[in-house]
N, C-alpha and C. Protein backbone atom coordinates (compact mmCIF):
# COMPACT_ATOMS: atom_id res chain seq x y z
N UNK A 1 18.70 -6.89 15.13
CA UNK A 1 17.54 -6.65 15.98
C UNK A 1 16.80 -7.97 16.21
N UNK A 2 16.60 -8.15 17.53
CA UNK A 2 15.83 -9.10 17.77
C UNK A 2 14.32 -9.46 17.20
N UNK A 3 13.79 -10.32 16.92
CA UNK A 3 12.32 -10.30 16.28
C UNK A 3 11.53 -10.58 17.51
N UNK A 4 10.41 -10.03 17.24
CA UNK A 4 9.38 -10.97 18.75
C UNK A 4 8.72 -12.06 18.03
N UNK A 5 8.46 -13.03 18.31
CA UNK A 5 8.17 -13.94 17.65
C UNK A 5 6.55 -14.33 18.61
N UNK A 6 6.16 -13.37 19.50
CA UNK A 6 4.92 -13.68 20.50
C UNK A 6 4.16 -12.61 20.00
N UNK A 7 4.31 -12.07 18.69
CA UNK A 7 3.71 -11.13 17.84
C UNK A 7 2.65 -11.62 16.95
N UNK A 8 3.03 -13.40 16.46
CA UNK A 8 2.35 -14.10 15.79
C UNK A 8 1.25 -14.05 15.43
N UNK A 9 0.49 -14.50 16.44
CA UNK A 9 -0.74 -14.72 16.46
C UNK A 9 -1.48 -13.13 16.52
N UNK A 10 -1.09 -11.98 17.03
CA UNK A 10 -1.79 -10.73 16.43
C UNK A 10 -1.76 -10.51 14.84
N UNK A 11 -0.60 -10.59 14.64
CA UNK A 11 -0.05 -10.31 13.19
C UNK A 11 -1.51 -10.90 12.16
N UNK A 12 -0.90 -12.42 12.52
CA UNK A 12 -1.83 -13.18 11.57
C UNK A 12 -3.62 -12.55 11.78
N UNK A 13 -3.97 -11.75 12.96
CA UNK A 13 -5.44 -11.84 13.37
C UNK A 13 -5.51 -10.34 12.46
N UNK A 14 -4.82 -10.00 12.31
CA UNK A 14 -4.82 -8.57 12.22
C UNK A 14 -5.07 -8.30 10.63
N UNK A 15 -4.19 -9.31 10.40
CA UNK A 15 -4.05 -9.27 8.49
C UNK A 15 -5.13 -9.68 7.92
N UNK A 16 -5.83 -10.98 8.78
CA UNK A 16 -7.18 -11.90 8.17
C UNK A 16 -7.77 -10.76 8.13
N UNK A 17 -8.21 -10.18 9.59
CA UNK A 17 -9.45 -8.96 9.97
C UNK A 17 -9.20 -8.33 8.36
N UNK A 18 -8.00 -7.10 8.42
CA UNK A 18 -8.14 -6.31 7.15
C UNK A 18 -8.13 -7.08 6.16
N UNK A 19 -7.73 -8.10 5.57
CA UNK A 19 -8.13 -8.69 4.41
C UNK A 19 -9.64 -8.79 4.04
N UNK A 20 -10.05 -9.54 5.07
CA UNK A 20 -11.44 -9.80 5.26
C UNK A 20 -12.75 -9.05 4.60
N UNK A 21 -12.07 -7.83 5.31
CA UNK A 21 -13.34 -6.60 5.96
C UNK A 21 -12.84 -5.37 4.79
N UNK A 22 -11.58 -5.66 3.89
CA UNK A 22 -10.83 -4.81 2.49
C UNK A 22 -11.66 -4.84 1.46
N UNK A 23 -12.69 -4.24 1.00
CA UNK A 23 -13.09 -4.35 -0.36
C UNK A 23 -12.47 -2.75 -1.30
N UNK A 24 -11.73 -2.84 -2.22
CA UNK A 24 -11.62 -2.01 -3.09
C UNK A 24 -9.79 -1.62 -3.55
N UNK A 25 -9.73 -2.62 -3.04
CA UNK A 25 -7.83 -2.95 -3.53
C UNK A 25 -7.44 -2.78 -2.41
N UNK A 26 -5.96 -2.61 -3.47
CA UNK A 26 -4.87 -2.45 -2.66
C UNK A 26 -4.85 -0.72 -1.54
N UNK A 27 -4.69 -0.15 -2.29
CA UNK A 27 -4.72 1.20 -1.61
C UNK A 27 -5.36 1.14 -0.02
N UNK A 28 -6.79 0.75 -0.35
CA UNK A 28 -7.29 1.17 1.32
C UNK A 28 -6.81 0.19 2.46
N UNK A 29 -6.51 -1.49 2.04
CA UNK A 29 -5.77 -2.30 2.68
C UNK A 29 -4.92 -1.18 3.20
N UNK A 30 -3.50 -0.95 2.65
CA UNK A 30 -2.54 -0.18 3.23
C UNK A 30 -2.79 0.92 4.37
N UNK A 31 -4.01 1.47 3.68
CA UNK A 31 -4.18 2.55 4.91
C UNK A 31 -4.93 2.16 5.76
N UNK A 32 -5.82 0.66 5.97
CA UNK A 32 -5.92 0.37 7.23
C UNK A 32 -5.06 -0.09 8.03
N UNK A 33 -4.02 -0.94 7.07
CA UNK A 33 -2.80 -1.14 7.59
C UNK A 33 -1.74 -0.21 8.32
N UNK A 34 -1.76 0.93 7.93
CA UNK A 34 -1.61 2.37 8.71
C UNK A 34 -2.17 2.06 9.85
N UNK A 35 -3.13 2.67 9.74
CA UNK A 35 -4.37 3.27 10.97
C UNK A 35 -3.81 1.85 12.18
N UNK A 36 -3.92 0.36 11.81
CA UNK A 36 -4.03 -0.52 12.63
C UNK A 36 -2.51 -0.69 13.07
N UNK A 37 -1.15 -0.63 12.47
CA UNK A 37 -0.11 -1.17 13.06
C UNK A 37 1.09 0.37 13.29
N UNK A 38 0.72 1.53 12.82
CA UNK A 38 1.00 2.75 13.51
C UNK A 38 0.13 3.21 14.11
N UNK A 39 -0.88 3.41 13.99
CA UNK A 39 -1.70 4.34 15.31
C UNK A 39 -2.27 2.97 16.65
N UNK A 40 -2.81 2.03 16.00
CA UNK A 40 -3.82 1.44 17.16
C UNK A 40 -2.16 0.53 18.01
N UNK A 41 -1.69 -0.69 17.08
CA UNK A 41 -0.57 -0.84 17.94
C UNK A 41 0.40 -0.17 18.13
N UNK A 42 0.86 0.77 17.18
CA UNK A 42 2.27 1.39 17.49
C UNK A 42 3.58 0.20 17.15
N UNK A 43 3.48 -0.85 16.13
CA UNK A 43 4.68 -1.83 15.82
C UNK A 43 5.25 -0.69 14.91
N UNK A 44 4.99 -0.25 14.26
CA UNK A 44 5.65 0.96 13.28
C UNK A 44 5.71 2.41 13.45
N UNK A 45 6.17 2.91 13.28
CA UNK A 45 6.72 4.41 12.90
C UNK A 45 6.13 4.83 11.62
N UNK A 46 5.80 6.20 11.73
CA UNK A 46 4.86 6.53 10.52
C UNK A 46 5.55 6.66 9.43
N UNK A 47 7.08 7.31 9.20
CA UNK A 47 7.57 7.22 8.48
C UNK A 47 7.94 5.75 7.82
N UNK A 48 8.07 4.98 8.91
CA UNK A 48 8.52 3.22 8.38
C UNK A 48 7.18 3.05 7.64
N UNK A 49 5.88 3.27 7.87
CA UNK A 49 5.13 2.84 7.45
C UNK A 49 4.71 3.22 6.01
N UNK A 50 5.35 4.69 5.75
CA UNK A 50 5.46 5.69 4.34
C UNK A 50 6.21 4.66 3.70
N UNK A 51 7.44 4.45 3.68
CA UNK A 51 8.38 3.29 3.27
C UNK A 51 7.69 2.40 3.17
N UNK A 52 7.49 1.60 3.61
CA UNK A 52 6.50 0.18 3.38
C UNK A 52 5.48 0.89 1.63
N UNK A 53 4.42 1.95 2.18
CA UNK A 53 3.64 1.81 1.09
C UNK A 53 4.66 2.62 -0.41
N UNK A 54 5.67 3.27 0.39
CA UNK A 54 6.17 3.32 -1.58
C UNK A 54 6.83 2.07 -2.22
N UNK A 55 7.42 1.03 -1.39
CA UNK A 55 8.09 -0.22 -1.78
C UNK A 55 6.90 -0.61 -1.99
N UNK A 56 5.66 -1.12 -1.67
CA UNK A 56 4.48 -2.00 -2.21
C UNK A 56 3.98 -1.18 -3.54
N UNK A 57 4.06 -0.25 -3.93
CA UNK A 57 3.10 0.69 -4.73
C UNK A 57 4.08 0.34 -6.24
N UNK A 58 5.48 0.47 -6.02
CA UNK A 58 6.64 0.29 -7.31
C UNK A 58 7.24 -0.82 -7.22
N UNK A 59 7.02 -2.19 -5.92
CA UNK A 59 7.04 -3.83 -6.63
C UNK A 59 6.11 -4.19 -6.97
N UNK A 60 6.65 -5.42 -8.04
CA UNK A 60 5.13 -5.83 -8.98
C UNK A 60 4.69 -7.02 -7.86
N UNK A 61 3.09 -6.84 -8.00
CA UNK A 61 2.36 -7.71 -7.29
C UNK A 61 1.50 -7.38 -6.43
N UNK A 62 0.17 -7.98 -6.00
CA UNK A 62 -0.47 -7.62 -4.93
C UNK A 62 -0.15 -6.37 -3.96
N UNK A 63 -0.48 -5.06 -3.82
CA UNK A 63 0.02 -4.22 -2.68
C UNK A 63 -0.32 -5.00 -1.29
N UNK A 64 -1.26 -5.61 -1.15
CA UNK A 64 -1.67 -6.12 0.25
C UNK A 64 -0.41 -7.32 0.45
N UNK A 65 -0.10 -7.95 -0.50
CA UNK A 65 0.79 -9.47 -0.09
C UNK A 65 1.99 -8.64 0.13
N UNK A 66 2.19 -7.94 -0.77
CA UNK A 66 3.48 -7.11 -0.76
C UNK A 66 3.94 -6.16 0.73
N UNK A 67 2.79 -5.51 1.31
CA UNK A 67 3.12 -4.80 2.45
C UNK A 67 3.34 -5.95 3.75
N UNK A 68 2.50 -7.44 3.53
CA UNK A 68 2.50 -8.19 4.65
C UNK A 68 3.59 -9.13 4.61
N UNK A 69 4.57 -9.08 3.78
CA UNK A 69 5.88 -9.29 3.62
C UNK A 69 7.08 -8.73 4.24
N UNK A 70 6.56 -7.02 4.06
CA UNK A 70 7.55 -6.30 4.63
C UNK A 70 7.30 -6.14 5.89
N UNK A 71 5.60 -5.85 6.59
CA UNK A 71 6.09 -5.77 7.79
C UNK A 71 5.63 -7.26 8.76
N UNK A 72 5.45 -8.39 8.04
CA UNK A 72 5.72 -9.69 8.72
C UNK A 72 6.94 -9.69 8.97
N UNK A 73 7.79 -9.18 7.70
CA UNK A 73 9.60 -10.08 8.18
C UNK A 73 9.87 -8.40 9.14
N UNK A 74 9.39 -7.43 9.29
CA UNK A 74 9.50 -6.20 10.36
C UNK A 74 9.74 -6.86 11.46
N UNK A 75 8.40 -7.79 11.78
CA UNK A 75 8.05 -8.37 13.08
C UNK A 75 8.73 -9.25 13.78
N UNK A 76 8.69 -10.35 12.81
CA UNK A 76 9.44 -11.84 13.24
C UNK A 76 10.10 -12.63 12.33
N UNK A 77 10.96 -11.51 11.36
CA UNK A 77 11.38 -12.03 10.60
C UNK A 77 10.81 -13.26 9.16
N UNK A 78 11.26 -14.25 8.75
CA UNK A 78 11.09 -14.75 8.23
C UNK A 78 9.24 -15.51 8.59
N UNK A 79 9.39 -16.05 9.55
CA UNK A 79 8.16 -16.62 9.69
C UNK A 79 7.26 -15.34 9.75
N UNK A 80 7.42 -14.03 10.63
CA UNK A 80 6.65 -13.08 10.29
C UNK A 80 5.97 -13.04 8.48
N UNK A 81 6.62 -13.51 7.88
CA UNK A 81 6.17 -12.77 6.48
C UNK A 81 5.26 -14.25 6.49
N UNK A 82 5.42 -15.11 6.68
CA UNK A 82 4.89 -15.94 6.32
C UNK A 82 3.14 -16.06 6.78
N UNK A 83 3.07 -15.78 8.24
CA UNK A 83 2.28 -15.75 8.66
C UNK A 83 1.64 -14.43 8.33
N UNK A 84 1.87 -13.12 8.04
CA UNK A 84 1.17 -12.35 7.55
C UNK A 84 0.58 -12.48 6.26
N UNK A 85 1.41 -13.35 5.74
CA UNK A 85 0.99 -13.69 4.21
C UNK A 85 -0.19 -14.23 3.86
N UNK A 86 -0.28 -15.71 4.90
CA UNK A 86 -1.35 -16.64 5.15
C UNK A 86 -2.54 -15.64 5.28
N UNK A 87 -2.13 -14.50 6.72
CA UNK A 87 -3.38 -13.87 6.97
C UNK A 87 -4.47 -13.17 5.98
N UNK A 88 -3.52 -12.80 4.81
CA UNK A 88 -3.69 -11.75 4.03
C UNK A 88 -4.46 -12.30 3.01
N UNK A 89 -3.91 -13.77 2.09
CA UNK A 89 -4.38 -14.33 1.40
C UNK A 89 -5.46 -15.02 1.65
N UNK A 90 -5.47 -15.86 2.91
CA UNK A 90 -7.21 -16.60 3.18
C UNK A 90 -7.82 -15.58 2.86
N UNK A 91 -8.59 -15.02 2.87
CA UNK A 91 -9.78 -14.21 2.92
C UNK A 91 -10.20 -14.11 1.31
N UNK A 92 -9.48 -13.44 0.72
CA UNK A 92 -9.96 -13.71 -0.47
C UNK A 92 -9.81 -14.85 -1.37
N UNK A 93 -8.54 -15.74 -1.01
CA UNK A 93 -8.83 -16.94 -1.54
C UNK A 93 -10.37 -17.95 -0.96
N UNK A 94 -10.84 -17.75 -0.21
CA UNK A 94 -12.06 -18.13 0.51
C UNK A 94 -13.03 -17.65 -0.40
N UNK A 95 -13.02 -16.30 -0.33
CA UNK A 95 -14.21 -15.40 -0.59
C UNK A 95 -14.86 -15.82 -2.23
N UNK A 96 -13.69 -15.62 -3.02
CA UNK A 96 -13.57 -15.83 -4.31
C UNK A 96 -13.53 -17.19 -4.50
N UNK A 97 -13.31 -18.29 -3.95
CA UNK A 97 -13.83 -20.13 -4.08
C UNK A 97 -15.33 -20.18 -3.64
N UNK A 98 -15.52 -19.72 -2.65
CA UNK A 98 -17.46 -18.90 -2.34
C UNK A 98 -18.08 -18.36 -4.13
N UNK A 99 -17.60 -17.82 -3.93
CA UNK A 99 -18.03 -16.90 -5.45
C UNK A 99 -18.08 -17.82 -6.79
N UNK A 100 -16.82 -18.27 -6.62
CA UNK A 100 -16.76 -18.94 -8.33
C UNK A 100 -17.92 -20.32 -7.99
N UNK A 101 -17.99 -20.78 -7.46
CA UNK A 101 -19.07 -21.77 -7.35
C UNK A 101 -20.67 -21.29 -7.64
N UNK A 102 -21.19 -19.86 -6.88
CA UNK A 102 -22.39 -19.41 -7.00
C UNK A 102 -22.15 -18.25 -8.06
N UNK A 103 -21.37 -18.47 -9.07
CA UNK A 103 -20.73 -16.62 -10.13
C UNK A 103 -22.35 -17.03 -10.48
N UNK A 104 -23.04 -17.52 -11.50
CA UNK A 104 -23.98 -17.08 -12.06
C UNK A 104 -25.04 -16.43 -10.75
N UNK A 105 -25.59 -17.42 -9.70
CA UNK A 105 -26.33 -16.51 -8.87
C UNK A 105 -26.30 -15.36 -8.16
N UNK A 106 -24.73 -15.00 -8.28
CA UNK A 106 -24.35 -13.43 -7.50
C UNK A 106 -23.98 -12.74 -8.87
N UNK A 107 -24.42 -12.99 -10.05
CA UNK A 107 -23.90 -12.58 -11.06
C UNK A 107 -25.56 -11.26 -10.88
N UNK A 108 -26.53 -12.06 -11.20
CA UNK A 108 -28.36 -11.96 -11.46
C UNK A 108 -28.77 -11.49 -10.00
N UNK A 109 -28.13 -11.71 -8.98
CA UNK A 109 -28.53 -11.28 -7.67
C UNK A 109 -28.82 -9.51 -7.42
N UNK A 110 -29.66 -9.02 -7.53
CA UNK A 110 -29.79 -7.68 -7.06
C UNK A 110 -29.50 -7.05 -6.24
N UNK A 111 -29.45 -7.61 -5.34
CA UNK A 111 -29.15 -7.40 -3.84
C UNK A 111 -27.63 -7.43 -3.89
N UNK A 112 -27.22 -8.12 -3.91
CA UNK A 112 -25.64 -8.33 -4.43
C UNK A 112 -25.34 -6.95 -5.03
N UNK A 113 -25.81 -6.75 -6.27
CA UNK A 113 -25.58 -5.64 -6.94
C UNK A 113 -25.60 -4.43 -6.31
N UNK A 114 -26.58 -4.41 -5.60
CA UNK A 114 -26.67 -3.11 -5.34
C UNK A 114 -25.42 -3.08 -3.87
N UNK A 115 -25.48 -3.87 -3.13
CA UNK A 115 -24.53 -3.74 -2.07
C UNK A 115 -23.36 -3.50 -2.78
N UNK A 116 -22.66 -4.06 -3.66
CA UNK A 116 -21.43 -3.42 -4.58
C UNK A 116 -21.64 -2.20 -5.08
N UNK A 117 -22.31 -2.08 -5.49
CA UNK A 117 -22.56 -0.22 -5.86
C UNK A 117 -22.11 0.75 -5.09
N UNK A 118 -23.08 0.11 -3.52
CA UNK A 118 -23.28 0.86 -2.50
C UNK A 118 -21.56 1.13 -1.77
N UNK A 119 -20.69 -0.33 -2.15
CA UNK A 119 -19.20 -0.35 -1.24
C UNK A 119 -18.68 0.49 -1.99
N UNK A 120 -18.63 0.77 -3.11
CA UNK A 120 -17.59 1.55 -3.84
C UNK A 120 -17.88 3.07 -3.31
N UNK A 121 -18.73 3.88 -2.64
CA UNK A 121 -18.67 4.79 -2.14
C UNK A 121 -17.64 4.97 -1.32
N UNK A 122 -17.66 3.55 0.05
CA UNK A 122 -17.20 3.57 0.75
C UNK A 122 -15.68 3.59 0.34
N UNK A 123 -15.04 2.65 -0.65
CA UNK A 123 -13.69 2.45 -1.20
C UNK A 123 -12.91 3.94 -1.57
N UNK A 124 -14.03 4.53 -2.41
CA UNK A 124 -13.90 5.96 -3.36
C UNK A 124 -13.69 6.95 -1.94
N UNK A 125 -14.05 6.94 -0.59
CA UNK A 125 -13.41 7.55 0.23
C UNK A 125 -12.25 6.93 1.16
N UNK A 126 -12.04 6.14 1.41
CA UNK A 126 -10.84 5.33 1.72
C UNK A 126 -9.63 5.98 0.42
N UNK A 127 -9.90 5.30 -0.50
CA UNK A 127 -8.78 6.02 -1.58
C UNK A 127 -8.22 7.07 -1.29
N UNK A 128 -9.57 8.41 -1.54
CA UNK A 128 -8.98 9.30 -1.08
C UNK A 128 -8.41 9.70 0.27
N UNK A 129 -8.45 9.27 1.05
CA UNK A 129 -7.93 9.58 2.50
C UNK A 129 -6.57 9.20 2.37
N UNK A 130 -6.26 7.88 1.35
CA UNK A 130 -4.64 7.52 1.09
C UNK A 130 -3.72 8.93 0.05
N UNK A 131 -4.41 9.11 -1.10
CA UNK A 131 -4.21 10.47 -1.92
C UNK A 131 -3.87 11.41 -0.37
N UNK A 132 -4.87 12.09 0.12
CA UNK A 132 -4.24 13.31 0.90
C UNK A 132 -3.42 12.79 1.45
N UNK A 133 -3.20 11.81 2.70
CA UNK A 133 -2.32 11.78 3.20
C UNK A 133 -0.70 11.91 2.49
N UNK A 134 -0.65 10.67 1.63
CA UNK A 134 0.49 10.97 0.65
C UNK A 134 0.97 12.02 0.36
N UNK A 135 -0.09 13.21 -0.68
CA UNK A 135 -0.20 14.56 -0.70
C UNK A 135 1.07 15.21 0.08
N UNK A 136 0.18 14.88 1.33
CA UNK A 136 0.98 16.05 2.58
C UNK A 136 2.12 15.61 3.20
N UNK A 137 2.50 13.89 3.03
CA UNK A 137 3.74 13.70 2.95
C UNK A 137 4.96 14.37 2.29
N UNK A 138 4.54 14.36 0.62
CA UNK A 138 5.81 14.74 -0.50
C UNK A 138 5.28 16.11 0.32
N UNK A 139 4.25 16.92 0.29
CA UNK A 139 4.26 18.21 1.09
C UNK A 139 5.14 18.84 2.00
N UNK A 140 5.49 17.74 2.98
CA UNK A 140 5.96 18.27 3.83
C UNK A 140 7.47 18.02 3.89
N UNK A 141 8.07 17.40 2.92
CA UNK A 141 9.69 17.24 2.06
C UNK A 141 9.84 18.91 2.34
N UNK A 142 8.68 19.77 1.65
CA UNK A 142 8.75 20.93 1.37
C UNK A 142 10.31 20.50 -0.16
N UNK A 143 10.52 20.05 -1.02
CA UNK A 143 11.18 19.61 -1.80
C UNK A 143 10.33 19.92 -2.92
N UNK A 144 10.87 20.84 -3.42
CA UNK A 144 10.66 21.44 -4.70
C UNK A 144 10.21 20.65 -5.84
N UNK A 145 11.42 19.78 -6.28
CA UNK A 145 11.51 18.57 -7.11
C UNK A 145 10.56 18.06 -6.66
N UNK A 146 10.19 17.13 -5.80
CA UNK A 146 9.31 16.26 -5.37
C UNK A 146 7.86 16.59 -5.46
N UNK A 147 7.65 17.90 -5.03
CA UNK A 147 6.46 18.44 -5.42
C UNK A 147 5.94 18.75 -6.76
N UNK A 148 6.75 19.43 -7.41
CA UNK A 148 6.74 19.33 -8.97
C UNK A 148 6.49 17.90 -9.33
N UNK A 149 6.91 17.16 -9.36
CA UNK A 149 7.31 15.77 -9.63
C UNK A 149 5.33 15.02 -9.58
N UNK A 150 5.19 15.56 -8.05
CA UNK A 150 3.40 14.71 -7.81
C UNK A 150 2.73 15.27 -9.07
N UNK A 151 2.95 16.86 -8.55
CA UNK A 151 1.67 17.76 -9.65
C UNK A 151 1.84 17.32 -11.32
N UNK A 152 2.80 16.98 -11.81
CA UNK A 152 3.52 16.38 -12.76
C UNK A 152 2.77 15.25 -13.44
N UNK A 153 3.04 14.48 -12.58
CA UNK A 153 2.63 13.20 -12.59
C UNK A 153 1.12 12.86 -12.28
N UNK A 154 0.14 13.59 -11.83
CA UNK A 154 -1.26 13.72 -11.83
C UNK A 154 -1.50 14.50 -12.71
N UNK A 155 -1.13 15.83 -13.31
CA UNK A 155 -1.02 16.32 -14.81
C UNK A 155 -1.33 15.11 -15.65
N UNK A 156 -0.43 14.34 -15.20
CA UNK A 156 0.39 13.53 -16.92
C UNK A 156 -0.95 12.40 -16.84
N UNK A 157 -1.21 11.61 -15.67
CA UNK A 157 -2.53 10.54 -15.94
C UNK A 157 -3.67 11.21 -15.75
N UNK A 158 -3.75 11.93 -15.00
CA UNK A 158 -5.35 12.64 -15.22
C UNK A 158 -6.24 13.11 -16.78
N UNK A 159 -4.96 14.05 -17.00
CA UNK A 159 -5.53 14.87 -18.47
C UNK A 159 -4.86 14.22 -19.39
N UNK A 160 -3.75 13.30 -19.57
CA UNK A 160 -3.00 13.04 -20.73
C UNK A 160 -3.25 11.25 -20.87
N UNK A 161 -3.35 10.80 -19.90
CA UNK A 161 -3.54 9.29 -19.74
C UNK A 161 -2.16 8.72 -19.90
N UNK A 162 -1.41 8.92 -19.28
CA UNK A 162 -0.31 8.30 -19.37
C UNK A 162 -0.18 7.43 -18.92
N UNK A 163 0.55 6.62 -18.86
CA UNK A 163 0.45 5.17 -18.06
C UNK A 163 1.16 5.40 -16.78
N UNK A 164 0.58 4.99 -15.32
CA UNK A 164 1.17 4.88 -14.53
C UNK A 164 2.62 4.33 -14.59
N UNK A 165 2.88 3.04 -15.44
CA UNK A 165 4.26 2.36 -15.32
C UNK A 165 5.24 3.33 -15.60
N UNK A 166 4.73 4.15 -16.69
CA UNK A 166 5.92 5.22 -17.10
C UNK A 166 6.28 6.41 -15.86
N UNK A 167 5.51 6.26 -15.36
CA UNK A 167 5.53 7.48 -14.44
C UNK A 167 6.49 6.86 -13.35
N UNK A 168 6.52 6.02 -12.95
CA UNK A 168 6.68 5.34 -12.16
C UNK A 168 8.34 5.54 -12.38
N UNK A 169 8.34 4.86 -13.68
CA UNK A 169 9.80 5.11 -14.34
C UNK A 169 10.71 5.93 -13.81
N UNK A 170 9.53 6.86 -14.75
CA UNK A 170 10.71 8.03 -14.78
C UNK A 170 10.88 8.98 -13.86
N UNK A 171 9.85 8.70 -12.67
CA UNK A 171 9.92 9.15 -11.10
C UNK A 171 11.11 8.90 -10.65
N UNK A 172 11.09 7.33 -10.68
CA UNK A 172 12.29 6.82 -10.30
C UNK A 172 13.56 7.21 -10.95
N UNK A 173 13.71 7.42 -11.98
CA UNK A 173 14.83 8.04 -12.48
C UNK A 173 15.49 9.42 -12.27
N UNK A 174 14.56 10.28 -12.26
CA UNK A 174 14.27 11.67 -11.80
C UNK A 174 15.15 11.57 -10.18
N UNK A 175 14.68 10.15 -9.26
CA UNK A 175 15.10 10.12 -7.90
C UNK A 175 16.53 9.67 -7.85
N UNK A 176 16.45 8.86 -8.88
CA UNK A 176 17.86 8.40 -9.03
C UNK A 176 19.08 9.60 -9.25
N UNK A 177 18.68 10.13 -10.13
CA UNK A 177 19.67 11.19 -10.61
C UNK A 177 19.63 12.57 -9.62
N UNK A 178 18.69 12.94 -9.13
CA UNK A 178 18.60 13.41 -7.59
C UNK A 178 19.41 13.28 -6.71
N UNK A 179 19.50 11.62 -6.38
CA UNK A 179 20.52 11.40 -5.46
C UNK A 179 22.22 11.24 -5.90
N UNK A 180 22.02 11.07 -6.81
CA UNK A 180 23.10 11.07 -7.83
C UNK A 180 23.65 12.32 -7.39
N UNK A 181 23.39 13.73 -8.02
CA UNK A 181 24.04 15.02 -7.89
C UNK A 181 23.97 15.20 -6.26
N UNK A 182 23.49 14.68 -5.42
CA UNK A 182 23.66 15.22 -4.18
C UNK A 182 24.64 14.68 -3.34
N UNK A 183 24.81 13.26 -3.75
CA UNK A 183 25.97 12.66 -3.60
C UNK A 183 27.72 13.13 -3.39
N UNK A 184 27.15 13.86 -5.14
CA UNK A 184 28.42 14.21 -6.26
C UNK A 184 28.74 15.44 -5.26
N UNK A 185 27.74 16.60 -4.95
CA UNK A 185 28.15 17.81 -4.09
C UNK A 185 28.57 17.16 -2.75
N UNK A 186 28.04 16.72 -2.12
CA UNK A 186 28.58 16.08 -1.12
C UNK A 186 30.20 15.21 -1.05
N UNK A 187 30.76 14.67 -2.22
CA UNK A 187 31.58 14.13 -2.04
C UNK A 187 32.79 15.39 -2.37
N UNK A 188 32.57 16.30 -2.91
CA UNK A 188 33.01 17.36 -3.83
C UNK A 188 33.44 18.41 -2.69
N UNK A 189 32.17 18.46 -2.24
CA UNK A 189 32.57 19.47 -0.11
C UNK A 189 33.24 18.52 0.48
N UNK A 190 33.69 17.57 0.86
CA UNK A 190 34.31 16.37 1.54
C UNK A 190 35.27 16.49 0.84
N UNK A 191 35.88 17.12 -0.35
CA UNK A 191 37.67 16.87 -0.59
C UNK A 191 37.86 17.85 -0.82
């Protein structure tokens, strides 16, 4: 597939903007990253874009560097990632060289304080808007396993504190061996 390479300069404007204007991780990045490159441009497919956030969510590292990897090199290949990367990282490398210079005065700053208080509302609904959607993704597998599997796995860290990594695990394993037996029937009807 050909790359567009006259994608550039949106890419990069697009990534600064959500970097920028991202306070509260990784999670809501992604789903503006949604909202902005499946719904407003249309460079992705919603399902491509599901893909993107389960590969960022189970590689280690940044979810934001991680998604502007996959769909920089989507775009324009190699330099795509690059330039989404740049976009992604100024902002808080900026923000946070701002910061560490004035930490004690935004440490004592009230105003400061309270405007952080005040964003985490905003974050704490972003989050959730990523939760449902997800939700109604494995939902709509209508996949038994898979559904079991969420309720499972919010069981297991909610009330038990399990560690996400394990879950993660043994999700993945659970998927592995999934595809494994479906394979096995499949190759089994085929001879």
């Amino acid at each position: 597939m050909k790359k567009d390479y006259s994608k550039l300069g949106t890419l990069f404007r697009c990534m600064f903007m959500l970097s920028a204007c991202t306070f509260g991780g990784g999670f809501v990045i992604v789903s503006l990253m949604k909202k902005k490159f499946v719904e407003e441009l249309k460079w992705l497919e919603e399902e491509e874009m599901l893909d993107v956030t389960a590969i960022t969510q189970s590689a280690p590292g940044p979810l934001p560097v991680n998604a502007s990897v996959i769909i920089g090199y989507r775009m324009a290949g190699v330099v795509g990632s690059l330039t989404a990367i740049l976009g992604t990282i100024l902002p808080p490398m900026i923000i946070i060289s701002i910061i560490s210079v004035f930490y004690q005065q935004f440490r004592t700053n009230p105003y400061i304080a309270v405007a952080l208080q005040v964003m985490r509302a905003g974050v704490a609904a972003v989050i959730f808007d990523v939760v449902i959607n997800l939700a109604k993704n494995v939902l709509n597998t209508k996949r038994v396993l898979y559904i079991a599997m969420m309720l499972l796995a919010f069981i297991s860290t909610y009330l038990f504190g399990v560690s996400a990594m394990i879950i993660i695990f043994l999700c993945l394993g659970i998927g592995l061996a999934d595809l494994a037996v479906a394979l096995y029937k499949k190759k089994k009807e085929g001879a």
